[in-house]
Protein backbone atom coordinates (compact mmCIF):
# COMPACT_ATOMS: atom_id res chain seq x y z
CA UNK A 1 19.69 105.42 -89.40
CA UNK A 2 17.65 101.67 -88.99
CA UNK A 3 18.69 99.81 -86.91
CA UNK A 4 19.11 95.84 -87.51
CA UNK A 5 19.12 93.33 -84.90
CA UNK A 6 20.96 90.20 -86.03
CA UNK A 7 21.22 86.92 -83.96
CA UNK A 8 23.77 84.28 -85.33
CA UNK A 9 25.91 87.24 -86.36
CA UNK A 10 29.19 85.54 -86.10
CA UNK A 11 29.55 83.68 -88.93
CA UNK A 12 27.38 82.37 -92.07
CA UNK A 13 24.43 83.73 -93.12
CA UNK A 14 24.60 86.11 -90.11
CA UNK A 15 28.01 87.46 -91.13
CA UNK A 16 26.82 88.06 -93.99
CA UNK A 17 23.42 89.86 -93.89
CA UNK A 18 25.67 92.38 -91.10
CA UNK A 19 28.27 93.14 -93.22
CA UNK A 20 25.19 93.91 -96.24
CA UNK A 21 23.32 95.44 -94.29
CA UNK A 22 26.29 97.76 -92.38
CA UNK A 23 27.32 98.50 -96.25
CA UNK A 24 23.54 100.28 -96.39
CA UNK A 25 24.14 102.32 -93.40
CA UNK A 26 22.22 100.28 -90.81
CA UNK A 27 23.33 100.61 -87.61
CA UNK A 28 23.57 97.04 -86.19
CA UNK A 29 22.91 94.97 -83.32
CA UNK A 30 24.95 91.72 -83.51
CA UNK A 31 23.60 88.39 -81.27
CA UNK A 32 25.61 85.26 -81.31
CA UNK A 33 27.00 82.76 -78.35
CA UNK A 34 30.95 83.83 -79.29
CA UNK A 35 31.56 87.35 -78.25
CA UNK A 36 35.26 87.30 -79.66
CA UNK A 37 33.94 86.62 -83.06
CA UNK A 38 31.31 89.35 -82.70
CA UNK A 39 33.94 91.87 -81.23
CA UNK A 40 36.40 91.28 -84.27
CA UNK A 41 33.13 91.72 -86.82
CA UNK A 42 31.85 95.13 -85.02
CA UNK A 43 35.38 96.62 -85.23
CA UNK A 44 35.46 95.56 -88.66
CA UNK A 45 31.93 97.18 -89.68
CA UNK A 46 32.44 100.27 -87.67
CA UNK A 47 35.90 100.79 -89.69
CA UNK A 48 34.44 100.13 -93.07
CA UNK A 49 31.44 102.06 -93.00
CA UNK A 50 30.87 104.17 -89.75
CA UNK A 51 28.23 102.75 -88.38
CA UNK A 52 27.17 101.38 -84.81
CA UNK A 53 27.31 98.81 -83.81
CA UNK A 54 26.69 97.00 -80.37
CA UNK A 55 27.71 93.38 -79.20
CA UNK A 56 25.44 91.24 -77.13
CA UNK A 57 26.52 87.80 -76.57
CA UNK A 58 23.82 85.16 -76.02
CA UNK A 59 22.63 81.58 -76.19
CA UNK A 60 19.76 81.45 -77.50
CA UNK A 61 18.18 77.83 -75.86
CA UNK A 62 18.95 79.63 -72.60
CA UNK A 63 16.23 81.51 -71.41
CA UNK A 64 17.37 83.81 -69.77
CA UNK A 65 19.84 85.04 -72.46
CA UNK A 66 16.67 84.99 -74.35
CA UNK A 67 14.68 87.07 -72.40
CA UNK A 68 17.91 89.69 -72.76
CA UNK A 69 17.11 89.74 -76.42
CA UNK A 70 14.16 90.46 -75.94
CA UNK A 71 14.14 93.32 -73.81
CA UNK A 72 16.74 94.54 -75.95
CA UNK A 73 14.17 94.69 -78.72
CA UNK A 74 11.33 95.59 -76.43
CA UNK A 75 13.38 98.77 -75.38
CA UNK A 76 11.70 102.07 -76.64
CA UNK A 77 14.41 104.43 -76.38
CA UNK A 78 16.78 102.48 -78.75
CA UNK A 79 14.38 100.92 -81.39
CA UNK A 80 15.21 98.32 -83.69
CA UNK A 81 13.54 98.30 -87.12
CA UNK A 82 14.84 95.49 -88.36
CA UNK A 83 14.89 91.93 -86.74
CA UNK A 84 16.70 88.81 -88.40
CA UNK A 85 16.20 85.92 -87.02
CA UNK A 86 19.58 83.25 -88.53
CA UNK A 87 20.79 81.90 -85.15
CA UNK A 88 20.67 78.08 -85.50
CA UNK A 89 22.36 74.51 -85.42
CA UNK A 90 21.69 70.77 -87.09
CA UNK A 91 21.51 67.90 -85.97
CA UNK A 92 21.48 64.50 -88.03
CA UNK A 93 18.33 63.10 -89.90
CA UNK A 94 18.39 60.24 -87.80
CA UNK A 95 15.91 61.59 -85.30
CA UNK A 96 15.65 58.53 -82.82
CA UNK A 97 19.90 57.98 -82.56
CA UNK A 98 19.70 61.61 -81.57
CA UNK A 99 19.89 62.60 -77.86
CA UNK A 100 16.35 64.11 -77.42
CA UNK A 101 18.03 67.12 -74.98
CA UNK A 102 19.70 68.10 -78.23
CA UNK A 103 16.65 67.63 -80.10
CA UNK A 104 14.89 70.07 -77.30
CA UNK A 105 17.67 72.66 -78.04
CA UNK A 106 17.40 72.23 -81.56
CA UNK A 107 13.60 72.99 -81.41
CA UNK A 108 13.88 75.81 -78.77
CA UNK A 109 16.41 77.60 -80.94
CA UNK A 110 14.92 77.42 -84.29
CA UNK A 111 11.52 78.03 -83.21
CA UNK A 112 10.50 78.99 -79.58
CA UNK A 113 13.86 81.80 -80.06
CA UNK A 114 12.29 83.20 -83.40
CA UNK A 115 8.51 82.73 -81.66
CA UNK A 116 9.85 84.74 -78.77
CA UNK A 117 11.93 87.37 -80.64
CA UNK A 118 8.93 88.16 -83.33
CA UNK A 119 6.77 88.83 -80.81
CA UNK A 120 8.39 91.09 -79.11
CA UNK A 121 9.25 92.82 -82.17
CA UNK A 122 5.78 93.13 -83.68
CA UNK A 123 5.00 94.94 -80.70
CA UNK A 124 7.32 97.74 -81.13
CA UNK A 125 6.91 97.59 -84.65
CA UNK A 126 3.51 98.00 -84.79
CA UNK A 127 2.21 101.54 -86.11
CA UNK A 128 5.55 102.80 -86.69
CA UNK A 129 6.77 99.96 -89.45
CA UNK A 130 9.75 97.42 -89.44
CA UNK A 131 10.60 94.24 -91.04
CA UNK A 132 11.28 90.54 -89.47
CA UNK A 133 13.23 88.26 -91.70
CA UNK A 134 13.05 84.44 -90.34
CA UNK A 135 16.26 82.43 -91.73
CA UNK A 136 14.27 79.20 -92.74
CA UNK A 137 15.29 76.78 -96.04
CA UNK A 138 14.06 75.22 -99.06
CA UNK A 139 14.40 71.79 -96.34
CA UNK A 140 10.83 73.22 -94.80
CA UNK A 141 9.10 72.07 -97.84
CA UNK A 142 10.41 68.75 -98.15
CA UNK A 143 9.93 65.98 -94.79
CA UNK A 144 13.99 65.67 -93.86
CA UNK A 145 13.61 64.98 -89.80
CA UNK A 146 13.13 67.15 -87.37
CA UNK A 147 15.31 70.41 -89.15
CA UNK A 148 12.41 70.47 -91.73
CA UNK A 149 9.55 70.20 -89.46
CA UNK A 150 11.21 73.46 -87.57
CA UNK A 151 11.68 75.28 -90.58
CA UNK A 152 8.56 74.43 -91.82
CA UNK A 153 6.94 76.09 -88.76
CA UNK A 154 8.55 79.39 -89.26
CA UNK A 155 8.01 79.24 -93.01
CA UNK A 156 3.81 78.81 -92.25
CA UNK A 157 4.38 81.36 -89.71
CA UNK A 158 5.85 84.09 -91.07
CA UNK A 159 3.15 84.18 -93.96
CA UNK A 160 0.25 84.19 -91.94
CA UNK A 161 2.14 87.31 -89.86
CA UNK A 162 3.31 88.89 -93.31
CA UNK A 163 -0.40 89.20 -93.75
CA UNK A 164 -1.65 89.63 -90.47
CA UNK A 165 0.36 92.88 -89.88
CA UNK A 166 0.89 94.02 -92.91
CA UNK A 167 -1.90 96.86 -91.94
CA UNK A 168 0.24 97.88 -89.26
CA UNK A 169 3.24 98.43 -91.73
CA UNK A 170 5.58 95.31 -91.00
CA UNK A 171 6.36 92.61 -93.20
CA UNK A 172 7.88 89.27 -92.18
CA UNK A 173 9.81 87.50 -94.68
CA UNK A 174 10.69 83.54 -94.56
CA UNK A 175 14.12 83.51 -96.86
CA UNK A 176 14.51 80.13 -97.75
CA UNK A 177 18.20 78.76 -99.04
CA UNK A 178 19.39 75.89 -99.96
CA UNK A 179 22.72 74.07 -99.28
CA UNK A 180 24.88 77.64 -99.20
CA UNK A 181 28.50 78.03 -98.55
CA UNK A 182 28.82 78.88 -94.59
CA UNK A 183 30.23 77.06 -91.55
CA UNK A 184 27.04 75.43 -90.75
CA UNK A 185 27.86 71.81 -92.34
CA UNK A 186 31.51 72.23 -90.66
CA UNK A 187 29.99 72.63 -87.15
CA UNK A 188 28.58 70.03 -87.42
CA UNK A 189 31.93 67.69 -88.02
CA UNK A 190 31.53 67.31 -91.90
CA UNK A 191 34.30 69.09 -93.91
CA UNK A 192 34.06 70.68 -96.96
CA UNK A 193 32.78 68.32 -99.88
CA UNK A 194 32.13 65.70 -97.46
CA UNK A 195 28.61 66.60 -97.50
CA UNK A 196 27.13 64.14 -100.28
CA UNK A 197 26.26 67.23 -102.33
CA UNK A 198 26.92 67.99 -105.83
CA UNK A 199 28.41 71.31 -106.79
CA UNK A 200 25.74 72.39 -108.60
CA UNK A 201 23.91 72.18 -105.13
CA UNK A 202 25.47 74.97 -103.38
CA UNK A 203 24.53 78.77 -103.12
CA UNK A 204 27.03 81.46 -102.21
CA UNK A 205 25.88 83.92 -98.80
CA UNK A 206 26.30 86.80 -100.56
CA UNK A 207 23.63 86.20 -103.04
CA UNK A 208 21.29 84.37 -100.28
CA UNK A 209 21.33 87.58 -98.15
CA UNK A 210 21.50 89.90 -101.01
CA UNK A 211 18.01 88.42 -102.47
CA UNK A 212 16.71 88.10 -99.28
CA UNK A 213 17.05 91.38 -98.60
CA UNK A 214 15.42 92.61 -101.75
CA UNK A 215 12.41 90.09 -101.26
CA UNK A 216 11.87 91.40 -97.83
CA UNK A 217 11.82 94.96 -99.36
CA UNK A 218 9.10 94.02 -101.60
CA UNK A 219 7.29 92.92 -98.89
CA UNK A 220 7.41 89.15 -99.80
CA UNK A 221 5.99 86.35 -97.26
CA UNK A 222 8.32 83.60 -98.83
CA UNK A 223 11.90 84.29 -100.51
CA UNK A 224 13.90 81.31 -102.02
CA UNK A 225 16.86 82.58 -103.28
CA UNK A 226 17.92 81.14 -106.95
CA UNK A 227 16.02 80.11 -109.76
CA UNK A 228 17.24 76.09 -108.83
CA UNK A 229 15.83 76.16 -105.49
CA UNK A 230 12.57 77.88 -107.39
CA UNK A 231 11.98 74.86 -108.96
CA UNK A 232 13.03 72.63 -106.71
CA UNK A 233 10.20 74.02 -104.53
CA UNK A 234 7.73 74.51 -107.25
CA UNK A 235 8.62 70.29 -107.57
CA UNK A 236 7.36 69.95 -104.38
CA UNK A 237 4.26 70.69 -104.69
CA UNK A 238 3.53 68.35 -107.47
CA UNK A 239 5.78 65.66 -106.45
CA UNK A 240 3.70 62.90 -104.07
CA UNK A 241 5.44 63.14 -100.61
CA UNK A 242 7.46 59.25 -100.85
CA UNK A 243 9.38 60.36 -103.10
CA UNK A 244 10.15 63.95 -102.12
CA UNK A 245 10.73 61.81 -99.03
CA UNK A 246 13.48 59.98 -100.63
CA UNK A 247 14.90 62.95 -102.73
CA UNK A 248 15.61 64.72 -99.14
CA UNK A 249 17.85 62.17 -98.26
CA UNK A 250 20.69 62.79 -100.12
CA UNK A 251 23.17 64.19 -98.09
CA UNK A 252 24.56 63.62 -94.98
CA UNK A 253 22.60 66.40 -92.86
């Protein structure tokens, strides 16, 4: 069976590629700072479909918790073929109200974590295969503060490495949301439809993971789940910057 190695697993996006993924077969490695959360998800997943499923609880701007990761991944005699990288937090847009040690987490877990993480896992994936998926969002193509320029990093990234590697039988896949259904927006004190966003704004996980998945599959650099967020992105590119400037900030995050 693959294995799939899942940080942010305890709710959200996380949650959801697990319980997808579990529903496949995958054995699963779940990553996440709550380990009661995780415990209550892995008894869950082994019950509905049989597989494994191990629990490592970490914080991902510590290092040394990230250096555990890693040599989890690193470890040859229990190989992980597939690596998704969801763990993350936001902050708001209002980068200099911020307090920059939360703006040094922020960075360090949305991209030195996934920098860290990838690496060690295109070095066991090389020559035998695997995939990376990067948890970015549609925000990395529009300027919204510091949560853009992140995501925009590991968007850039992970086409240059779907490339790069491809050779040596790994793809790396950026899937890109939008604003989709999870806890995120509540951890961050906003409750729902306090978030300045229309309906029609919102994805559901399911479908975010489930496309994601299938992009990833195909081998796709760049997945942006829903035909919306398509063209919202396709906008972008035609759009001059001011006013995709202004567009991004609608919303309270």
């Amino acid at each position: 069976m693959p294995t799939a190695l899942i940080t942010g697993a305890s709710a959200g996006l996380g949650e959801e590629f697990a319980r997808q993924l579990a529903g496949r077969g995958a054995d699963l490695v779940l990553v996440a700072r709550s380990a009661a959360p995780l415990e209550r998800l892995a008894a869950d997943l082994r019950d509905a479909h049989g597989v494994a499923v191990d629990v490592l609880t970490a914080d991902l701007v510590v290092a040394d918790d990230v250096q555990r990761i890693v040599d989890r991944i690193a470890d040859p005699e229990h190989s992980i073929d597939l690596l998704v990288n969801n763990a993350g937090f936001g902050l708001p847009l209002h980068f200099a109200d911020n307090d920059i040690d939360d703006e040094v987490r922020h960075l360090r877990i949305h991209v030195e974590a996934p920098m860290r993480l990838m690496h060690a896992a295109l070095r066991s994936m090389r020559g035998r295969g695997g995939r990376i998926i990067n948890v970015a969002s549609v925000a990395g193509f529009i300027s919204r503060s510091t949560y853009s320029a992140c995501k925009q990093w590991l968007i850039g990234f992970s086409r240059w490495a779907n490339a790069e590697y491809a050779a040596d039988g790994v793809t790396v896949t950026a899937v890109c949301p939008g604003f989709t259904h999870t806890t995120f927006h509540e951890r961050m004190g906003l409750a729902p439809g306090h978030e300045g966003i229309p309906a029609i704004g919102w994805l559901n996980a399911p479908d975010v993971v489930r496309e994601g998945l299938r992009d990833a599959a195909r081998g796709r650099a760049v997945s942006i789940p829903s035909l919306r967020y398509k063209v919202v992105v396709a906008l972008t590119k035609v759009l001059p910057a001011s006013v995709t400037a202004r567009a991004a900030r609608r919303g309270r995050v």
